[in-house]
C-alpha atoms as a PDB file:
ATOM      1  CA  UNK A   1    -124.952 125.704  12.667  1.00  0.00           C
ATOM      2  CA  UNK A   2    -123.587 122.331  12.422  1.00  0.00           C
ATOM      3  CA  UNK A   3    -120.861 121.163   9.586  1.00  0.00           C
ATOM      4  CA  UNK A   4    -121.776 118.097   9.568  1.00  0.00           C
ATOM      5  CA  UNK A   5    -117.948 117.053   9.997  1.00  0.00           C
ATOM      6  CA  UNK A   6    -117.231 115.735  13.355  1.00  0.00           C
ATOM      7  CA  UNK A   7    -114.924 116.916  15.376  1.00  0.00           C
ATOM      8  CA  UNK A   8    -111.884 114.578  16.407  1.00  0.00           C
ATOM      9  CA  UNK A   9    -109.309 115.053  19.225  1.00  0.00           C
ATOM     10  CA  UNK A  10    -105.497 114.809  17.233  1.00  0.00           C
ATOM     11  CA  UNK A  11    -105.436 111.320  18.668  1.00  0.00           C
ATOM     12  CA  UNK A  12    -107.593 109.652  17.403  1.00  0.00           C
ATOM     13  CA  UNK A  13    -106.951 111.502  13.888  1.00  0.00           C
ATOM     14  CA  UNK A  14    -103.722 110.011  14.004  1.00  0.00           C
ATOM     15  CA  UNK A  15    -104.582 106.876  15.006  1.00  0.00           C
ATOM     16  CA  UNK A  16    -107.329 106.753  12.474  1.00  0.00           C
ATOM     17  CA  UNK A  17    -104.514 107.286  10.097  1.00  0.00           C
ATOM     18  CA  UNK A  18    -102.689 104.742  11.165  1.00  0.00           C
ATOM     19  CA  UNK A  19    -105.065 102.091  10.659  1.00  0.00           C
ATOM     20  CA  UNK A  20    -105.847 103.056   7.240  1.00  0.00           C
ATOM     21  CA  UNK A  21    -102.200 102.273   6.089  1.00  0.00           C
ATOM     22  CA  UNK A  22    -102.876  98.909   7.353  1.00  0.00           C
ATOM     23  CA  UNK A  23    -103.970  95.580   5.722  1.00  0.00           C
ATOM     24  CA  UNK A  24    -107.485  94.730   6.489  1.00  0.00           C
ATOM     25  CA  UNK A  25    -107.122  91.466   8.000  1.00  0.00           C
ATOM     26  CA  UNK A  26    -104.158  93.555  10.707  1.00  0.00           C
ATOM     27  CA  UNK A  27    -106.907  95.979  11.688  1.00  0.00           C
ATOM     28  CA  UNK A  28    -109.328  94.317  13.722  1.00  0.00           C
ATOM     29  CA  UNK A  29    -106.914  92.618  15.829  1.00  0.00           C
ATOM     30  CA  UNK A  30    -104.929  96.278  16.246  1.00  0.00           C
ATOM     31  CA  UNK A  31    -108.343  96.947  17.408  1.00  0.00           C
ATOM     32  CA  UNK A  32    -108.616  94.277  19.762  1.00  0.00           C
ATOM     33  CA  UNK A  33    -105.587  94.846  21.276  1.00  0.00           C
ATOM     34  CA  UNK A  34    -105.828  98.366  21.994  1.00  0.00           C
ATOM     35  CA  UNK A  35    -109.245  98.017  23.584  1.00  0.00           C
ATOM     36  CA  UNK A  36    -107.760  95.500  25.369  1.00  0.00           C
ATOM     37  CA  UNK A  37    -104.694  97.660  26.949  1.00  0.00           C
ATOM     38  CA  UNK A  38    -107.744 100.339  27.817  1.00  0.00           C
ATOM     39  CA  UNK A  39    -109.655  97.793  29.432  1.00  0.00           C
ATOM     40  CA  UNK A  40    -106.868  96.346  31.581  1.00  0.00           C
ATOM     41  CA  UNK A  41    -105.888  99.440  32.555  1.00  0.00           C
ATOM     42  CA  UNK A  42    -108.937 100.269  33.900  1.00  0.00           C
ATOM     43  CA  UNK A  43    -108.891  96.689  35.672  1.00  0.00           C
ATOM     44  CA  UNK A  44    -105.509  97.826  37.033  1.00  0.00           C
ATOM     45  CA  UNK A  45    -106.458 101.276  38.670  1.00  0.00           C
ATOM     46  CA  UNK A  46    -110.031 100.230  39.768  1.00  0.00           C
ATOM     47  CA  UNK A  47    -107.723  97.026  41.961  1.00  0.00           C
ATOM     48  CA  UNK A  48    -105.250  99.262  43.196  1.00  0.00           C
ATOM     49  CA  UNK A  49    -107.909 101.618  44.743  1.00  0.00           C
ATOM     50  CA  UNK A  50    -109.704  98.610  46.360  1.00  0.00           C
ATOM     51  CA  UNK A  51    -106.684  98.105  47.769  1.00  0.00           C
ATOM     52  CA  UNK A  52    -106.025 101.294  48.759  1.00  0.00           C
ATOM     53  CA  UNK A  53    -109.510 101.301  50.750  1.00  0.00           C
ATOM     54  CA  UNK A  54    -109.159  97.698  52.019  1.00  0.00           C
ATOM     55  CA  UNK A  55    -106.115  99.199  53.309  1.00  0.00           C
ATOM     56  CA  UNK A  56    -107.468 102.560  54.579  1.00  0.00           C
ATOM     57  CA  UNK A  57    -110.363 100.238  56.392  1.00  0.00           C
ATOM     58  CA  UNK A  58    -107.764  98.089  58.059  1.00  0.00           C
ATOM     59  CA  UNK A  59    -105.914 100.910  59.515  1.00  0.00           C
ATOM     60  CA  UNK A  60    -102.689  99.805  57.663  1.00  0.00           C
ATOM     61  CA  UNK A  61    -100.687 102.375  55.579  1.00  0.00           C
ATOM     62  CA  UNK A  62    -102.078 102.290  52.041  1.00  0.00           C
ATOM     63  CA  UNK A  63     -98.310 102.721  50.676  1.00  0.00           C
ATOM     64  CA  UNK A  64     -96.118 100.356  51.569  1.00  0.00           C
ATOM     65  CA  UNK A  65     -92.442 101.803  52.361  1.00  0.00           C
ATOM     66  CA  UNK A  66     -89.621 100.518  50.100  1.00  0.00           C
ATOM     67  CA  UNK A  67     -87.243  97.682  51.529  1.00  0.00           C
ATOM     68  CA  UNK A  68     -83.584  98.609  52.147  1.00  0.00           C
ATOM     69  CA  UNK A  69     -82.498  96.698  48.902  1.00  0.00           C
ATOM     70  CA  UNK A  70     -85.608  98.610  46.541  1.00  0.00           C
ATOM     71  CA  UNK A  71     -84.877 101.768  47.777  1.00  0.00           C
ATOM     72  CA  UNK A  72     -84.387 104.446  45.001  1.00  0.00           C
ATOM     73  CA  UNK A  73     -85.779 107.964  43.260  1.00  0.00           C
ATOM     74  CA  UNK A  74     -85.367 110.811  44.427  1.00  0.00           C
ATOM     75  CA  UNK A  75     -86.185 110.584  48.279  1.00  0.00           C
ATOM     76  CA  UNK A  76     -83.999 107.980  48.542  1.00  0.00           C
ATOM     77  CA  UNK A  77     -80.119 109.663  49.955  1.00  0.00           C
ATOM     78  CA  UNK A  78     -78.542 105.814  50.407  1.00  0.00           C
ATOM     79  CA  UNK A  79     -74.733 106.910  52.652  1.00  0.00           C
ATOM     80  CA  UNK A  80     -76.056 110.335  52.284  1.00  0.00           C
ATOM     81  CA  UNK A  81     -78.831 110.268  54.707  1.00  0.00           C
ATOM     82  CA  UNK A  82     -78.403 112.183  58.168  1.00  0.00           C
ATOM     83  CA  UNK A  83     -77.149 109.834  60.824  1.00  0.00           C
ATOM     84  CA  UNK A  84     -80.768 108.829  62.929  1.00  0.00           C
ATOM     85  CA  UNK A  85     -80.415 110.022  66.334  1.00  0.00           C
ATOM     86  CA  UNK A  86     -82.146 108.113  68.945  1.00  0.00           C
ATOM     87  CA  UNK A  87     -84.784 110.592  70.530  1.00  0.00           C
ATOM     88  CA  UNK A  88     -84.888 114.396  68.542  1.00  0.00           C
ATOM     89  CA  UNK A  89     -87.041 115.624  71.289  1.00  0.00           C
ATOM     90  CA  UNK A  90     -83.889 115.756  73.855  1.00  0.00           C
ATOM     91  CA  UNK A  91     -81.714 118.166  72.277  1.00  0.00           C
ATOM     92  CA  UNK A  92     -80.552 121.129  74.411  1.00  0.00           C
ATOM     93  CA  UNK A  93     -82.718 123.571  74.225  1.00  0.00           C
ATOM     94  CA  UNK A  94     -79.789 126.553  73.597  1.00  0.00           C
ATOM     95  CA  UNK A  95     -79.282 124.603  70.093  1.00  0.00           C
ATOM     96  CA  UNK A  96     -80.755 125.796  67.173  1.00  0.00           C
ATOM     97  CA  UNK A  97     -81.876 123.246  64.194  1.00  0.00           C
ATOM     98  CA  UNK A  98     -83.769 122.991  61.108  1.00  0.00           C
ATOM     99  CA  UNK A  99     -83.307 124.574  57.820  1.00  0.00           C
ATOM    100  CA  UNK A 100     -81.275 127.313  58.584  1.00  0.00           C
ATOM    101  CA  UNK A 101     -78.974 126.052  60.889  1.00  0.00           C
ATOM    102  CA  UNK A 102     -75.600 125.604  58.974  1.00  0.00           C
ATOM    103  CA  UNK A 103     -73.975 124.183  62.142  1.00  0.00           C
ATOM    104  CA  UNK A 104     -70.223 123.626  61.917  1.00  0.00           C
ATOM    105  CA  UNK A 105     -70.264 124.922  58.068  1.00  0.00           C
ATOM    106  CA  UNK A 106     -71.810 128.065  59.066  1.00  0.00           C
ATOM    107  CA  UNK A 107     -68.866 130.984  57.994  1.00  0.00           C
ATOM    108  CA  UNK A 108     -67.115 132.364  60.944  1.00  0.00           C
ATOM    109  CA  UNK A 109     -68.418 135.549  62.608  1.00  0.00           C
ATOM    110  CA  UNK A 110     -66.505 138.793  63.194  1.00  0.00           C
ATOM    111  CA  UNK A 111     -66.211 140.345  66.522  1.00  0.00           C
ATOM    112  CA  UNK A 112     -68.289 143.220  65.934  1.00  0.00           C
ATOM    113  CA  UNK A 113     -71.566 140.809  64.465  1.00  0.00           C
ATOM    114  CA  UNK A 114     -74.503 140.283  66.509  1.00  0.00           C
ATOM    115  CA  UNK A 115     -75.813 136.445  67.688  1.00  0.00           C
ATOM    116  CA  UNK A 116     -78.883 135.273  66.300  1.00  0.00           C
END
């Protein structure tokens, strides 16, 4: 049942294209280069997981946490952040917290609505 055509992911179709619109003596070194920049990256990911385990083996966290000065994304709130308090296990224990506490922006309640 075979076609005898192979059959190609769109990549390489495209990149096979590419190359053919090229000058002979700029192919090989296209080449080159990208089998270079697939090689290093698997140089790159095969360090950073021997990290990762030298890491894991040494007990140390295999993710370092961002300075003060590099902080950024999206975890990172800056003057936005909730003030640290210094122990969380001594609040009162009549206090509600988490998620759904709205606190002081919670909207006023009537007279005739139940406490939660």
């Amino acid at each position: 049942m075979s076609t005898g055509v192979p059959i190609a992911s769109g990549k390489s179709e495209i990149f096979e294209i590419v190359l053919q619109f090229m000058p002979d003596w700029i192919q090989m070194p296209v080449l080159i280069l990208v089998v270079l920049l697939v090689v290093g990256s698997w140089v790159f990911k095969g360090k950073r997981k021997l990290d990762q385990r030298r890491a894991r083996r040494q007990g140390q966290a295999p993710v370092m946490a961002p300075q003060p000065a590099q902080a950024r994304g999206a975890d990172f709130l800056g003057p936005y952040a909730p003030q640290q308090q210094s122990q969380p296990s001594q609040q009162p224990a009549g206090q509600p917290s988490g998620a759904d506490f709205l606190g002081s922006y919670a909207p006023p309640r009537g007279q005739g609505e139940p406490s939660v």
